[in-house]
Protein backbone atom coordinates (compact mmCIF):
# COMPACT_ATOMS: atom_id res chain seq x y z
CA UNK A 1 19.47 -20.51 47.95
CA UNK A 2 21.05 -18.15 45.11
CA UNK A 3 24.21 -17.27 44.86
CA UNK A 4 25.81 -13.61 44.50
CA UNK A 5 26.09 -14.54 40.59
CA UNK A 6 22.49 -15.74 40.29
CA UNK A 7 21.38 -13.46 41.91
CA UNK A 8 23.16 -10.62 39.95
CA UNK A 9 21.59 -12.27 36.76
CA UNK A 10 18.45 -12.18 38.28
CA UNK A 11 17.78 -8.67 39.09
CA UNK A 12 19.50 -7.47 35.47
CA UNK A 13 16.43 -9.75 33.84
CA UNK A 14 13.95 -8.11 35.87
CA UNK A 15 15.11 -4.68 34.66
CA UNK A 16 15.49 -6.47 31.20
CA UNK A 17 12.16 -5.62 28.74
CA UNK A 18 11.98 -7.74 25.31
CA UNK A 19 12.49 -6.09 21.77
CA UNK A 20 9.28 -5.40 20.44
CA UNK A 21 8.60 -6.57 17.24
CA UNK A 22 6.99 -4.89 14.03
CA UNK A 23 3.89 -7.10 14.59
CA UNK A 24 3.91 -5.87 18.38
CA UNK A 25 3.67 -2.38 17.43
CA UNK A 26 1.32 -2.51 14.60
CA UNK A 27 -1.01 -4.67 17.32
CA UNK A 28 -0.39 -1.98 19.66
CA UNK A 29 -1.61 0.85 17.30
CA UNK A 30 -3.95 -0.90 15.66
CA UNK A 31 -6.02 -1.97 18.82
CA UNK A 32 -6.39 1.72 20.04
CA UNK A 33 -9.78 2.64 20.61
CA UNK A 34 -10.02 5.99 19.19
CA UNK A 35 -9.73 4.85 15.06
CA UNK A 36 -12.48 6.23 13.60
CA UNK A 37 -14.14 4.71 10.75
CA UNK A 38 -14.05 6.72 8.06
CA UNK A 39 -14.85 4.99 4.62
CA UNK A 40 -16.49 1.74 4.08
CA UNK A 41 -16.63 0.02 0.93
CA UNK A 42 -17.90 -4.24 0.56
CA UNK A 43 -16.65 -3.90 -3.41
CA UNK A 44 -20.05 -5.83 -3.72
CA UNK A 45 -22.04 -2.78 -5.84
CA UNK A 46 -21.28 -0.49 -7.87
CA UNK A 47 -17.86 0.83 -8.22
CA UNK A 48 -18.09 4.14 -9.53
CA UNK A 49 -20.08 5.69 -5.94
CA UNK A 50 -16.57 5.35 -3.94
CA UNK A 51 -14.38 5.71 -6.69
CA UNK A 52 -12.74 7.05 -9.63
CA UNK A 53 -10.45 5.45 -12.44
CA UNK A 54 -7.41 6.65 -14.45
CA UNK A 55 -6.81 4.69 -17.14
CA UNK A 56 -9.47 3.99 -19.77
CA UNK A 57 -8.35 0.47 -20.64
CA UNK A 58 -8.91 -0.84 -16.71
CA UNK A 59 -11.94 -4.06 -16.78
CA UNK A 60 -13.90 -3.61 -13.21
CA UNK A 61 -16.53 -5.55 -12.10
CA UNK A 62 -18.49 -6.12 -8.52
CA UNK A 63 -19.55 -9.52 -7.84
CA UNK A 64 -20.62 -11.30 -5.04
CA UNK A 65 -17.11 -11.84 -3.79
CA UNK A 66 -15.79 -8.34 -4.24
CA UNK A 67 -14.34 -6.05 -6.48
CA UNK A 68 -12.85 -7.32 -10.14
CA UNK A 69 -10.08 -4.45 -11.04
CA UNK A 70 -7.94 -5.66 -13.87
CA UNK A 71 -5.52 -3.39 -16.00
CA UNK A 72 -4.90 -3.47 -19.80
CA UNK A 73 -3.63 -6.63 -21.17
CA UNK A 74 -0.51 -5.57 -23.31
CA UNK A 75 2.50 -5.56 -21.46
CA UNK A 76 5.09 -2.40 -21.88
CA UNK A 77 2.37 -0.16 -22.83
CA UNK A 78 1.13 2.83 -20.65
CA UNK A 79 -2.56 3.55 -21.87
CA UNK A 80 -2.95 0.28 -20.27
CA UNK A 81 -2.13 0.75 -16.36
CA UNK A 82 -5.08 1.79 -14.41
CA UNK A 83 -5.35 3.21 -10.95
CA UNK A 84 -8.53 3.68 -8.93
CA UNK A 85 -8.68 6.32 -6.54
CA UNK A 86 -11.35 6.62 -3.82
CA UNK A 87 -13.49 9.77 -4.12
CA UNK A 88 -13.13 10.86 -0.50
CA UNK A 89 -9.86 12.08 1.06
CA UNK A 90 -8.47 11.14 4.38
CA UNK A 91 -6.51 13.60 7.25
CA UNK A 92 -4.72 12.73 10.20
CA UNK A 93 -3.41 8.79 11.42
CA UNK A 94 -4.40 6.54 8.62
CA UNK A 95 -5.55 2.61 8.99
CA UNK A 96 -6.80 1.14 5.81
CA UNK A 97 -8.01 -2.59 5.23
CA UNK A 98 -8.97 -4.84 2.71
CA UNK A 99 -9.01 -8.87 1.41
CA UNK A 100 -6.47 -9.11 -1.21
CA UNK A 101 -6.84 -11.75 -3.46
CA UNK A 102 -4.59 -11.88 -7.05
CA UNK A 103 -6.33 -13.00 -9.87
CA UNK A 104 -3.24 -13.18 -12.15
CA UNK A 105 -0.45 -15.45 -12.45
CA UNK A 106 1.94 -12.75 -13.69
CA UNK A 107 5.62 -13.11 -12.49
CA UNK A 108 6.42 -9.49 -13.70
CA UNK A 109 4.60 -6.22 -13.20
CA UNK A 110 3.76 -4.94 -9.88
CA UNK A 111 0.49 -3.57 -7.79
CA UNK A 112 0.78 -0.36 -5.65
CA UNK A 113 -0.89 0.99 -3.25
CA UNK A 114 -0.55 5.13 -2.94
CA UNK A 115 -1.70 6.43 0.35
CA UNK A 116 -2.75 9.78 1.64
CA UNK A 117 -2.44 11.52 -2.38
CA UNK A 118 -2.35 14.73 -3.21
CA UNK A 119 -0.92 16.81 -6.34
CA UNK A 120 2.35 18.35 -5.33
CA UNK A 121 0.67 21.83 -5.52
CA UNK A 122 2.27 23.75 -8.31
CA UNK A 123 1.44 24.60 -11.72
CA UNK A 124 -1.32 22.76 -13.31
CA UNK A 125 -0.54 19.69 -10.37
CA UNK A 126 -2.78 20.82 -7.88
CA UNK A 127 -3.42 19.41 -4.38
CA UNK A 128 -7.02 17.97 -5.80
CA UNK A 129 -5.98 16.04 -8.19
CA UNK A 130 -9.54 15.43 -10.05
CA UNK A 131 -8.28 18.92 -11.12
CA UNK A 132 -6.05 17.17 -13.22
CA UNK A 133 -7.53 14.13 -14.01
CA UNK A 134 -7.57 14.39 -17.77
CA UNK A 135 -3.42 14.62 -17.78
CA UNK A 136 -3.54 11.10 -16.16
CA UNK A 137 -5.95 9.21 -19.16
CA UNK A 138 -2.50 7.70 -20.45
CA UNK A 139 -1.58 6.40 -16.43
CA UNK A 140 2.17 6.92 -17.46
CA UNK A 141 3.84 6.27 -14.12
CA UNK A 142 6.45 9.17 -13.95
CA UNK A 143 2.92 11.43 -14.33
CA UNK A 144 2.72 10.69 -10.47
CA UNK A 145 5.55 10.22 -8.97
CA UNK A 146 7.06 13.83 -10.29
CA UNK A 147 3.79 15.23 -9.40
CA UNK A 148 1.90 13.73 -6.18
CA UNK A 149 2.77 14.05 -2.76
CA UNK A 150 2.31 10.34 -1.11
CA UNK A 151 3.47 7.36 -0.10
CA UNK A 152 3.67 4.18 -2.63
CA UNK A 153 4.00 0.73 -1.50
CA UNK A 154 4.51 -2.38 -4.40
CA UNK A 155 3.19 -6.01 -2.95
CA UNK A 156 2.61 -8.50 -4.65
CA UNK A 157 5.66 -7.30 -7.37
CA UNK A 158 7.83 -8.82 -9.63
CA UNK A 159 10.80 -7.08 -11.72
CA UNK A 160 9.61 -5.80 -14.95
CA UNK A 161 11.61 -9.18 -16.63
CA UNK A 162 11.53 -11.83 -14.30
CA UNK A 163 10.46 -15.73 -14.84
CA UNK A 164 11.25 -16.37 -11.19
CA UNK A 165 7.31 -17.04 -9.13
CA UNK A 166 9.29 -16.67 -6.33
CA UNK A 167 10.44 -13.15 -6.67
CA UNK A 168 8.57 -10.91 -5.67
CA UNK A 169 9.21 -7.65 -3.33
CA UNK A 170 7.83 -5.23 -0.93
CA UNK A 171 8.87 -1.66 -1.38
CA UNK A 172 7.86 1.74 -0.24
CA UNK A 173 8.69 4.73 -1.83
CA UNK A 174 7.99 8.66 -0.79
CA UNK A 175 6.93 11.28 -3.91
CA UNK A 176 7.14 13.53 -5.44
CA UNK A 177 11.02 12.49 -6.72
CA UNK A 178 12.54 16.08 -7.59
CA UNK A 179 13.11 14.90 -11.33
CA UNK A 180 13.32 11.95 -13.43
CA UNK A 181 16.54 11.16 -13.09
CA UNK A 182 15.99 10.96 -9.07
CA UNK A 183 13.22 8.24 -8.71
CA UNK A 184 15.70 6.26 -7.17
CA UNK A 185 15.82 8.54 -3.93
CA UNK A 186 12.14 8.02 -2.87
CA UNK A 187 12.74 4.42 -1.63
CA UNK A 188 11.81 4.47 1.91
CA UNK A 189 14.06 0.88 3.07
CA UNK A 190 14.17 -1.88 3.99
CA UNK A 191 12.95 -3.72 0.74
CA UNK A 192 11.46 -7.11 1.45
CA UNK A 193 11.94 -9.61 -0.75
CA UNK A 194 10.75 -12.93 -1.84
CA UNK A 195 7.98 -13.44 0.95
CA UNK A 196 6.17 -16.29 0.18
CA UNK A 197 3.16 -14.03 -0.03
CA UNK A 198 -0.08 -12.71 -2.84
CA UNK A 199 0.24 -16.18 -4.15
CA UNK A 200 -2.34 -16.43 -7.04
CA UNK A 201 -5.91 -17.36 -6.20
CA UNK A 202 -5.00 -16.96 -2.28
CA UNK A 203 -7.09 -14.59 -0.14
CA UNK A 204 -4.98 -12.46 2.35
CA UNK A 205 -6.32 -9.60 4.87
CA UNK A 206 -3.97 -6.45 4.32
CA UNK A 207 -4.08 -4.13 7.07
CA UNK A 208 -1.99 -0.48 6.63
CA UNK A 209 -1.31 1.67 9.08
CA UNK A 210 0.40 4.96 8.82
CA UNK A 211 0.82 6.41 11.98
CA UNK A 212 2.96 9.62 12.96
CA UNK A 213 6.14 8.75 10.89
CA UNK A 214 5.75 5.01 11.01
CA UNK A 215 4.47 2.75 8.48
CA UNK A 216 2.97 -0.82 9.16
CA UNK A 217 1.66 -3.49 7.03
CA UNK A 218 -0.10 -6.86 8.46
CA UNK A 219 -0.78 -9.51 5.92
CA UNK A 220 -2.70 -12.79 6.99
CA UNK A 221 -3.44 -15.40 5.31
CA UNK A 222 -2.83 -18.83 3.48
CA UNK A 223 -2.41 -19.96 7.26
CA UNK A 224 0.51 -17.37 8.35
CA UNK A 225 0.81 -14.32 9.47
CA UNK A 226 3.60 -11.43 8.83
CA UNK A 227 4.30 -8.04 9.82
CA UNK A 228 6.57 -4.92 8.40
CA UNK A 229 7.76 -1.90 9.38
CA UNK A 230 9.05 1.48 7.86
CA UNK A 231 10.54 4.18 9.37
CA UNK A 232 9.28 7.61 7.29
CA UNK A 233 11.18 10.09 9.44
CA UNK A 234 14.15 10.87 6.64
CA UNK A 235 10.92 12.26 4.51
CA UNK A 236 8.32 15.35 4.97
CA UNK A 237 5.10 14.18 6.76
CA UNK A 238 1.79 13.06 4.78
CA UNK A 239 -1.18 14.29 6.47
CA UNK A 240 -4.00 14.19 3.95
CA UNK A 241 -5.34 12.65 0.82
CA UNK A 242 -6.98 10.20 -0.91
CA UNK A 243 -6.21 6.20 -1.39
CA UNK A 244 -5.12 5.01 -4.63
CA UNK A 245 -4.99 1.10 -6.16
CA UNK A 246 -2.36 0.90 -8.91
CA UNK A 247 -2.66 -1.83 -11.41
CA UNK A 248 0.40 -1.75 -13.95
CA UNK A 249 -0.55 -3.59 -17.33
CA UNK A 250 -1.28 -7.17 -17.35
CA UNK A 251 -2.24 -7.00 -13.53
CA UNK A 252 -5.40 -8.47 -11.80
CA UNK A 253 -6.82 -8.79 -8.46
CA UNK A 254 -9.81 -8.85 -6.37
CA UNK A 255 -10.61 -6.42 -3.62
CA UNK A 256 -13.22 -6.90 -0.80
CA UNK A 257 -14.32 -5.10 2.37
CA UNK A 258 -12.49 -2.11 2.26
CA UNK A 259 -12.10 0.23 5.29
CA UNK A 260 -10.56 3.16 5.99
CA UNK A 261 -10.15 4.41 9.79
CA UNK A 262 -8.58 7.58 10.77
CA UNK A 263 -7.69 9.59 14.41
């Protein structure tokens, strides 16, 4: 028989629901059954039909086992970062996938990935940005983010000077910053850091979602499994544009099965 205390307890737990997790919501999203498949790319064949390179110092190859994209090797120089861009542009909810596996065994130098880009629409920066594809030869990083609207996330990053394997970072940032001495101010937090993750030679399955004002990342692989979250509220909405994979000098990895969904 309960008592008037246990029973109190009781009926409070029943009204009680559990915290949902970042993992819970990006399952949640991710399993609805109106994503569209927009863009699919095995990274088997040739390259250049789905995409287009900045950078003319970038080594990519298609093997077998996916797509070999490898920036220039000289550290602290920008002719050498490289960023491939697919040729098609997305709208609406975005859910982009891939396998993810690093070829280098750099502990400085980070990889981004730029979703939903677009020029920020003024002077010679327009919204296409194969407009201005020429400016972007030299891959000079503050050439994008003073002059695209999108979203950047670094994985698999170190500091610039670092000899620590073990730390690396997630961060998302929001462009265009409003000059250069406000680059700072696109950091969308939190910033993850040192999570175990990209570890050389490892294959992981990245899944992105950007959905409404929320931002989700699923990594799996290496036999675990992690989720993240960002809240993109504090920032003007992305609705449109294409995917970009940044490679900043002395970077390497291997991309395979790449889809792009949208709703």
């Amino acid at each position: 028989m309960y008592t008037p205390r246990l029973l109190i307890l009781l009926l409070c737990c029943l009204g009680c629901t559990p915290k949902l997790t970042a993992q819970d919501h990006f399952h949640q999203i991710s399993k609805a059954k109106d994503w569209k498949l927009e863009f699919s790319d095995p990274c088997t064949k040739n390259w250049e039909k789905n995409w287009f390179l900045d950078g003319e110092l970038a080594t990519i190859k298609n093997t077998k086992d996916g797509m070999f994209f490898s920036a220039g090797p000289e550290n602290r120089n920008n002719a050498h970062h490289a960023v491939l861009w697919t040729k098609d542009s997305f709208s609406g909810d975005i859910k982009i996938e891939y396998d993810y596996t690093r070829t280098d065994s750099q502990v400085i130098n980070v990889n981004i990935l730029f979703i939903q880009a677009t020029g920020k629409g003024d002077g010679e920066f327009a919204k296409d940005i194969t407009q201005w594809n020429d400016y972007r030869k030299v891959p000079t990083m503050s050439k994008y983010w003073l002059n695209m609207n999108t979203i950047h996330i670094s994985y698999a990053a170190f500091p610039m000077v670092n000899d620590d394997p073990n730390n690396d970072y997630l961060r998302v940032r929001r462009y265009p910053a409003s000059n250069r001495e406000t680059f700072d101010e696109t950091e969308v937090t939190p910033a993850y850091f040192n999570t175990g993750l990209f570890q050389s030679g490892v294959t992981y399955h990245m899944t992105w979602i950007r959905h409404a004002d929320k931002l989700y990342l699923q990594v799996s692989g290496n036999g675990e499994e992690k989720g993240y979250e960002w809240d993109l509220s504090g920032f003007d909405p992305i609705t449109e544009g294409r995917i970009g994979l940044r490679h900043m000098f002395t970077r390497s990895a291997r991309y395979k099965n790449f889809k792009v969904y949208t709703k």
